[in-house]
Protein backbone atom coordinates (compact mmCIF):
# COMPACT_ATOMS: atom_id res chain seq x y z
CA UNK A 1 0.00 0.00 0.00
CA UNK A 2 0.97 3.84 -0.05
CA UNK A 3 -0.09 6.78 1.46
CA UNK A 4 -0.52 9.95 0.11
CA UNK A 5 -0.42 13.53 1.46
CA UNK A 6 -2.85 15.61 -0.14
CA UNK A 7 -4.96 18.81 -0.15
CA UNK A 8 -7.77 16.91 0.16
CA UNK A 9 -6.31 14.69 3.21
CA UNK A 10 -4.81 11.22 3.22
CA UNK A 11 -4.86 9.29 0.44
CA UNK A 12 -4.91 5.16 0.58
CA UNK A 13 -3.84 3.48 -2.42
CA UNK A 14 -4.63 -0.35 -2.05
CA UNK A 15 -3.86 -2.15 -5.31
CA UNK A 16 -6.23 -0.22 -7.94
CA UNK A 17 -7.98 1.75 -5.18
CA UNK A 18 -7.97 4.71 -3.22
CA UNK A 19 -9.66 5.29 -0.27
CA UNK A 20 -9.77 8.92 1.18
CA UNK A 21 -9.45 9.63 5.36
CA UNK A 22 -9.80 13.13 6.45
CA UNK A 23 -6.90 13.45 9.54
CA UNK A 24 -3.89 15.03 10.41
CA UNK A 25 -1.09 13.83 8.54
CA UNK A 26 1.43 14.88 11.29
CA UNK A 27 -0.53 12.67 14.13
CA UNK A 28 -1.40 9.82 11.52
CA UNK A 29 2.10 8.80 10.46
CA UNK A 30 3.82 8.51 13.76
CA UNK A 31 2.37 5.06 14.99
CA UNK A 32 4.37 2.22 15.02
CA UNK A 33 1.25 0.00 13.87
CA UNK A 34 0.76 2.32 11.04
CA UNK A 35 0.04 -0.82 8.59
CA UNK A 36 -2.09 -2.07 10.83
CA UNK A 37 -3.96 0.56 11.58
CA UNK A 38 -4.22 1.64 7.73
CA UNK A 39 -5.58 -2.20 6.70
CA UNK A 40 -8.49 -2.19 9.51
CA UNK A 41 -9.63 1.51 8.25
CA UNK A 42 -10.07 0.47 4.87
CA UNK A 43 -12.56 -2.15 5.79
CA UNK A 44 -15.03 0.46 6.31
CA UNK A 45 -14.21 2.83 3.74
CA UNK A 46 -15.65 2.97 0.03
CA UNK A 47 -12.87 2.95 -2.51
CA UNK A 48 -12.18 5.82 -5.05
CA UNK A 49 -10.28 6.55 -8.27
CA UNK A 50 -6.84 8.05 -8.68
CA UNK A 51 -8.03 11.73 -9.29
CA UNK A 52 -7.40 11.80 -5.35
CA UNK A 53 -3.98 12.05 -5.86
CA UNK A 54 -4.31 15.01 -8.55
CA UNK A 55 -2.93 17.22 -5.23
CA UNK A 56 0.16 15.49 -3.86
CA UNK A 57 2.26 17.48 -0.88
CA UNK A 58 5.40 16.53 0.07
CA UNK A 59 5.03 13.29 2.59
CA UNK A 60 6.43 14.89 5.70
CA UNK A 61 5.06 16.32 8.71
CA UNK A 62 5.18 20.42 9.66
CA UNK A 63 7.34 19.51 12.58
CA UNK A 64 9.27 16.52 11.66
CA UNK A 65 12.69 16.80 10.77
CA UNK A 66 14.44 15.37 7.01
CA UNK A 67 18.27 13.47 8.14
CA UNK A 68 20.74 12.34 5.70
CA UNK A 69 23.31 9.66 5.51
CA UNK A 70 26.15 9.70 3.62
CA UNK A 71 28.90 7.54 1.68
CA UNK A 72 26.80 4.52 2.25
CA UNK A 73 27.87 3.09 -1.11
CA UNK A 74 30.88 2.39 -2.70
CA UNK A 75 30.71 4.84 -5.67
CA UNK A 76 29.18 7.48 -3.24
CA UNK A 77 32.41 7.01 -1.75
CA UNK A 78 34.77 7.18 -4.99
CA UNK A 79 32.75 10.71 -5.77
CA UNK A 80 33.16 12.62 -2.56
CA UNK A 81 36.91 11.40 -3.30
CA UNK A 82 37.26 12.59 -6.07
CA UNK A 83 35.52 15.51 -5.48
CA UNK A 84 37.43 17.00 -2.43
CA UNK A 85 40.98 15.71 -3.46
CA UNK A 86 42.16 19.19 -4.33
CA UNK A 87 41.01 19.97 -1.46
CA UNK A 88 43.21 17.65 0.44
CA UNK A 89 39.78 16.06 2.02
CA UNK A 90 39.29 12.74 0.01
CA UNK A 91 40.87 10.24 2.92
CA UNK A 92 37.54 11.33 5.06
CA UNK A 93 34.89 10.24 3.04
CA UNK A 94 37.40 6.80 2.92
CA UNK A 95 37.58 6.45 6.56
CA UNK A 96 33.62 7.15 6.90
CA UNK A 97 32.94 4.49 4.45
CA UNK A 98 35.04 1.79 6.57
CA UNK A 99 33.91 3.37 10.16
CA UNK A 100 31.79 2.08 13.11
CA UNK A 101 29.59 5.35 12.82
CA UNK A 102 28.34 6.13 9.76
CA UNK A 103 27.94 9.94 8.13
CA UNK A 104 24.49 11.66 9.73
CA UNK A 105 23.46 14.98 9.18
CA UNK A 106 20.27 17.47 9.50
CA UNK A 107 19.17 17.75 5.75
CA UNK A 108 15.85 20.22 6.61
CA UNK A 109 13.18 21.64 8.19
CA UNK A 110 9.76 20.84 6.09
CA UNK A 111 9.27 24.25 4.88
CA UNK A 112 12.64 23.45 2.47
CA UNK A 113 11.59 20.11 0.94
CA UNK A 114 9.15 20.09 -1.87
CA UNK A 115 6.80 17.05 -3.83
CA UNK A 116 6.40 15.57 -6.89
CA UNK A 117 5.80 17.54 -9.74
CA UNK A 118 7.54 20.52 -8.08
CA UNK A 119 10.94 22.60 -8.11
CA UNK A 120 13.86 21.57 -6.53
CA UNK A 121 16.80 24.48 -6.82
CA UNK A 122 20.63 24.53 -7.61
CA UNK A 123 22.41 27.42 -5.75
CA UNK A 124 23.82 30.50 -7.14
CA UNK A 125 26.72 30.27 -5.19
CA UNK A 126 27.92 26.58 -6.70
CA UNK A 127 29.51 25.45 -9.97
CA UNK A 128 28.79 22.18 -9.74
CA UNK A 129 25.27 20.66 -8.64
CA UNK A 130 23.71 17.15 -8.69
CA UNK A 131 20.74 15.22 -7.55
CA UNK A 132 21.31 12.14 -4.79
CA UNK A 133 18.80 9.91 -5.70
CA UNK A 134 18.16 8.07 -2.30
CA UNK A 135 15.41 5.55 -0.40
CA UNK A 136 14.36 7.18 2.51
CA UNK A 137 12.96 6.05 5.85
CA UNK A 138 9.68 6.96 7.51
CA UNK A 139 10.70 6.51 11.06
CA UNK A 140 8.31 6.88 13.73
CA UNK A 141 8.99 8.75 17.25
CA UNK A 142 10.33 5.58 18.97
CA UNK A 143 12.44 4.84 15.91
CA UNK A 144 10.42 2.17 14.18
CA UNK A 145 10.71 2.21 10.62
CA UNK A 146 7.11 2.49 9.18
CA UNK A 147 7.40 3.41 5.41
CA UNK A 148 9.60 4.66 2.79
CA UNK A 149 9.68 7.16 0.37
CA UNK A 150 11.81 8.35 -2.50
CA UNK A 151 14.04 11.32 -1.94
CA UNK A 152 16.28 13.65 -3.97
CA UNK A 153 19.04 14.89 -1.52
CA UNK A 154 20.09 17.66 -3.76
CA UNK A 155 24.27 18.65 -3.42
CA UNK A 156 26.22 21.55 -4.27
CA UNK A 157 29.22 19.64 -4.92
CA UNK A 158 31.63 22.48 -5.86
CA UNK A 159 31.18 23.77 -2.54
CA UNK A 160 31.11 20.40 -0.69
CA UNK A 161 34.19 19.17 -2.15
CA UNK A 162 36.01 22.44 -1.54
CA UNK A 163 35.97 22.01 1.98
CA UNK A 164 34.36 19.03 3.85
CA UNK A 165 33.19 22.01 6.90
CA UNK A 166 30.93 23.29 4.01
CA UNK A 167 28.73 20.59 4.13
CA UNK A 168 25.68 22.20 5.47
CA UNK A 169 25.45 24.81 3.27
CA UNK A 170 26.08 22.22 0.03
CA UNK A 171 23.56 20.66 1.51
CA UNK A 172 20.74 22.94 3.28
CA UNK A 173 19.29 25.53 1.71
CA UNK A 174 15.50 26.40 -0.15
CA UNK A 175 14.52 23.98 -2.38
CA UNK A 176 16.94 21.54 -1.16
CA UNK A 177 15.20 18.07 -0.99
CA UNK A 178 12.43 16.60 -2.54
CA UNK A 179 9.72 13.64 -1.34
CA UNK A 180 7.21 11.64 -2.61
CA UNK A 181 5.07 10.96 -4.37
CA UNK A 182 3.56 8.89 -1.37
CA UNK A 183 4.76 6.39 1.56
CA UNK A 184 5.16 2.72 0.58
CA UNK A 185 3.78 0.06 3.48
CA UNK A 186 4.46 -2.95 4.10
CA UNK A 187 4.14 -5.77 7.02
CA UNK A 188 7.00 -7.49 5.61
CA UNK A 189 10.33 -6.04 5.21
CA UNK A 190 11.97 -3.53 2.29
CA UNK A 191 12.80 -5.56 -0.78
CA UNK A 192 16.78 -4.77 -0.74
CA UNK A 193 16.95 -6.28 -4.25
CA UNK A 194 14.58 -3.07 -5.27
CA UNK A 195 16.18 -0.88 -7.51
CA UNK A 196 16.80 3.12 -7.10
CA UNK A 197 16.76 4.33 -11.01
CA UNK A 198 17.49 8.47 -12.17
CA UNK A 199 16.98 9.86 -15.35
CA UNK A 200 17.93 13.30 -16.08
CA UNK A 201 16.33 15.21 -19.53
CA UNK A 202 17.10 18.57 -20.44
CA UNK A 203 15.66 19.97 -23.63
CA UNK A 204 13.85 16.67 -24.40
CA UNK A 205 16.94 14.59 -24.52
CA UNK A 206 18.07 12.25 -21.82
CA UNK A 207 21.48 13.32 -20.45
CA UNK A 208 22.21 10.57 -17.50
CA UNK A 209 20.43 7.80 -16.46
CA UNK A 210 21.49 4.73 -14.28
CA UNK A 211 20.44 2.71 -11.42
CA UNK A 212 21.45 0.87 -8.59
CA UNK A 213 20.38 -2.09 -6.25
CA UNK A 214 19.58 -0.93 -2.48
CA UNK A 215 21.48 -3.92 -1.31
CA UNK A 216 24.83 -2.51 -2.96
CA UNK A 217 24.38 -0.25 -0.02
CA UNK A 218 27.13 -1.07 3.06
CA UNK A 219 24.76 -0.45 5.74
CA UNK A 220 21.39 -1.44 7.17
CA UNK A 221 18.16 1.16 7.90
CA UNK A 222 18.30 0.27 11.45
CA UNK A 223 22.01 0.92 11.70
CA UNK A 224 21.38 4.85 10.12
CA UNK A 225 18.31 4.90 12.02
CA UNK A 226 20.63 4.24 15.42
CA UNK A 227 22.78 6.76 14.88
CA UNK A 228 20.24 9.37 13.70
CA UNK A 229 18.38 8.94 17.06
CA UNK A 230 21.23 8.09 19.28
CA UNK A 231 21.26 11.43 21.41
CA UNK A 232 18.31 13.13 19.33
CA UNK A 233 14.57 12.62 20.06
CA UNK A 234 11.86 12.97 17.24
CA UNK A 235 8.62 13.55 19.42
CA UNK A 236 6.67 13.48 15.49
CA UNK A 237 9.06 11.30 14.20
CA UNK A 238 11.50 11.87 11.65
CA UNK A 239 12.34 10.72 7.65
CA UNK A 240 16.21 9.90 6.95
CA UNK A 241 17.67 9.75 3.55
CA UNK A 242 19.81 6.76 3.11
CA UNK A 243 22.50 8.00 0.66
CA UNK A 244 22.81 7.89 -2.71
CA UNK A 245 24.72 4.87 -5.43
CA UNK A 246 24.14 7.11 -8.24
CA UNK A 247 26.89 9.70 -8.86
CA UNK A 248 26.88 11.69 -12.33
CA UNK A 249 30.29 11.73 -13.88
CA UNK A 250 32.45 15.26 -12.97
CA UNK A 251 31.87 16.49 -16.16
CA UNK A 252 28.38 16.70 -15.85
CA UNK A 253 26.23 19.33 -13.85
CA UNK A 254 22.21 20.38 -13.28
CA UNK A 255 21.05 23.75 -15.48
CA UNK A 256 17.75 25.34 -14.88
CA UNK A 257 15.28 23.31 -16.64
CA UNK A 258 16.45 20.36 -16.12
CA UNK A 259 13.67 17.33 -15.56
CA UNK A 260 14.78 14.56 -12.77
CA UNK A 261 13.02 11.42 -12.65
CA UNK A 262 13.75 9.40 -9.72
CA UNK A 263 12.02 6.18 -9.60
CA UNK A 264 12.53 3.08 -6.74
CA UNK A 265 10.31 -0.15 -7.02
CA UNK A 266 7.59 -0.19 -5.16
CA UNK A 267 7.38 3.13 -4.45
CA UNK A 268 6.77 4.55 -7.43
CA UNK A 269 8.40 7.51 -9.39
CA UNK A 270 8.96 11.23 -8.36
CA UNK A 271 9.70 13.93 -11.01
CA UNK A 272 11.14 17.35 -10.19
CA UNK A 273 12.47 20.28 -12.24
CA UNK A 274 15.30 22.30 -11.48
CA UNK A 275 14.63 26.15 -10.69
């Protein structure tokens, strides 16, 4: 099943149906029975069609916070290397990828991340800019993981890889992260053998495209999850990007214009332009 955030309220969809339920998405989401809860609610609901979804807000709640992980895969890895060699920074991102604790860090606040079918943004003050492509947890306020999402953990890379202490504002900033379309939910567990796929056009042409399996990724959700909640508490719960396998080649970088595609099975396929 997935859930949608809309105008109209929450949004079931259950195979080819959708059921509507009018409540708060903030105090909805956060329940670590959430499946549960959703599958006894439909019994008693009468099933609509997909023109429910014609409204879709980003998936997160007005006060929950969006986390990141980082060089969680290998070519993630490889690319910060590269990146911030100049810079005399590359042996972090190598030591990171072979640590105990992995890389955590506050992505935004919900008034900064935007939904499918809307603008993401590149900053004025980088040269180099990329979309991160990345599964991302729906983790409730006792650190249950309840759903997933996709995510677009947008990076200034110029300014990342000039200096590894400029990682917050590579990384935080208007515009910065997209969600959606919905949250995937399951009583079984993520299908790690699910692929993460991104397709970049600009002026009707594909420019990039690849994939990746989730299970090339080094770590677990519940590891990130630890160490996202370790000394922070989420009293509405919180959504944590996982890190991204997908890493466009140096050469390449985001203009204005640009359409992203970021699709992961199961949960379906969220589009964003680039302002």
């Amino acid at each position: 099943m997935r859930l949608f955030k809309t105008r109209k309220g929450i949004v079931v969809e259950d195979g080819s149906n959708y059921f509507l339920i009018k409540d708060s998405w903030d105090i909805f989401i956060n329940d670590d029975n959430l499946f549960s809860k959703v599958s006894i609610l439909l019994s008693a609901l009468t099933p609509e069609d997909s023109s429910l979804i014609s409204e879709l807000l980003p998936p997160i709640g007005s006060q929950q916070e969006l986390w990141a992980c980082g060089v969680t895969y290998l070519r993630s890895k490889v690319g910060r290397q590269e990146e911030s060699k100049v810079a005399g920074g590359a042996d972090f991102y190598g030591k990171v990828y072979e640590a105990v604790r992995p890389e955590c860090f506050f992505k935004s606040t919900p008034h900064r991340v935007v939904g499918h079918n809307s603008f993401v943004r590149i900053r004025k003050d980088s040269t180099w800019n990329v979309p991160e492509p990345e599964l991302t947890l729906v983790v409730s306020s006792s650190g249950k993981i309840i759903g997933y999402t996709a995510g677009n953990d947008m990076s200034s890379r110029s300014i990342e890889g000039e200096n590894p202490l400029y990682l917050p504002q590579a990384k935080t900033y208007d515009g910065c992260a997209a969600l959606g379309p919905g949250v995937f939910i399951s009583d079984k567990p993520f299908d790690r053998n699910s692929k993460i796929y991104l397709q970049i056009i600009r002026d009707a042409q594909i420019v990039f495209e690849d994939n990746i399996s989730v299970s090339q990724m080094k770590r677990s959700f519940e590891e990130l999850v630890k160490y996202v909640y370790l000394e922070c508490s989420f009293p509405h719960g919180c959504l944590i990007m996982t890190g991204t396998g997908i890493v466009p080649p140096g050469t390449f970088t985001l203009k204005a214009g640009d359409e992203l595609n970021i699709t992961i099975d199961s949960i379906g396929n969220l589009t964003n332009t680039v302002a």
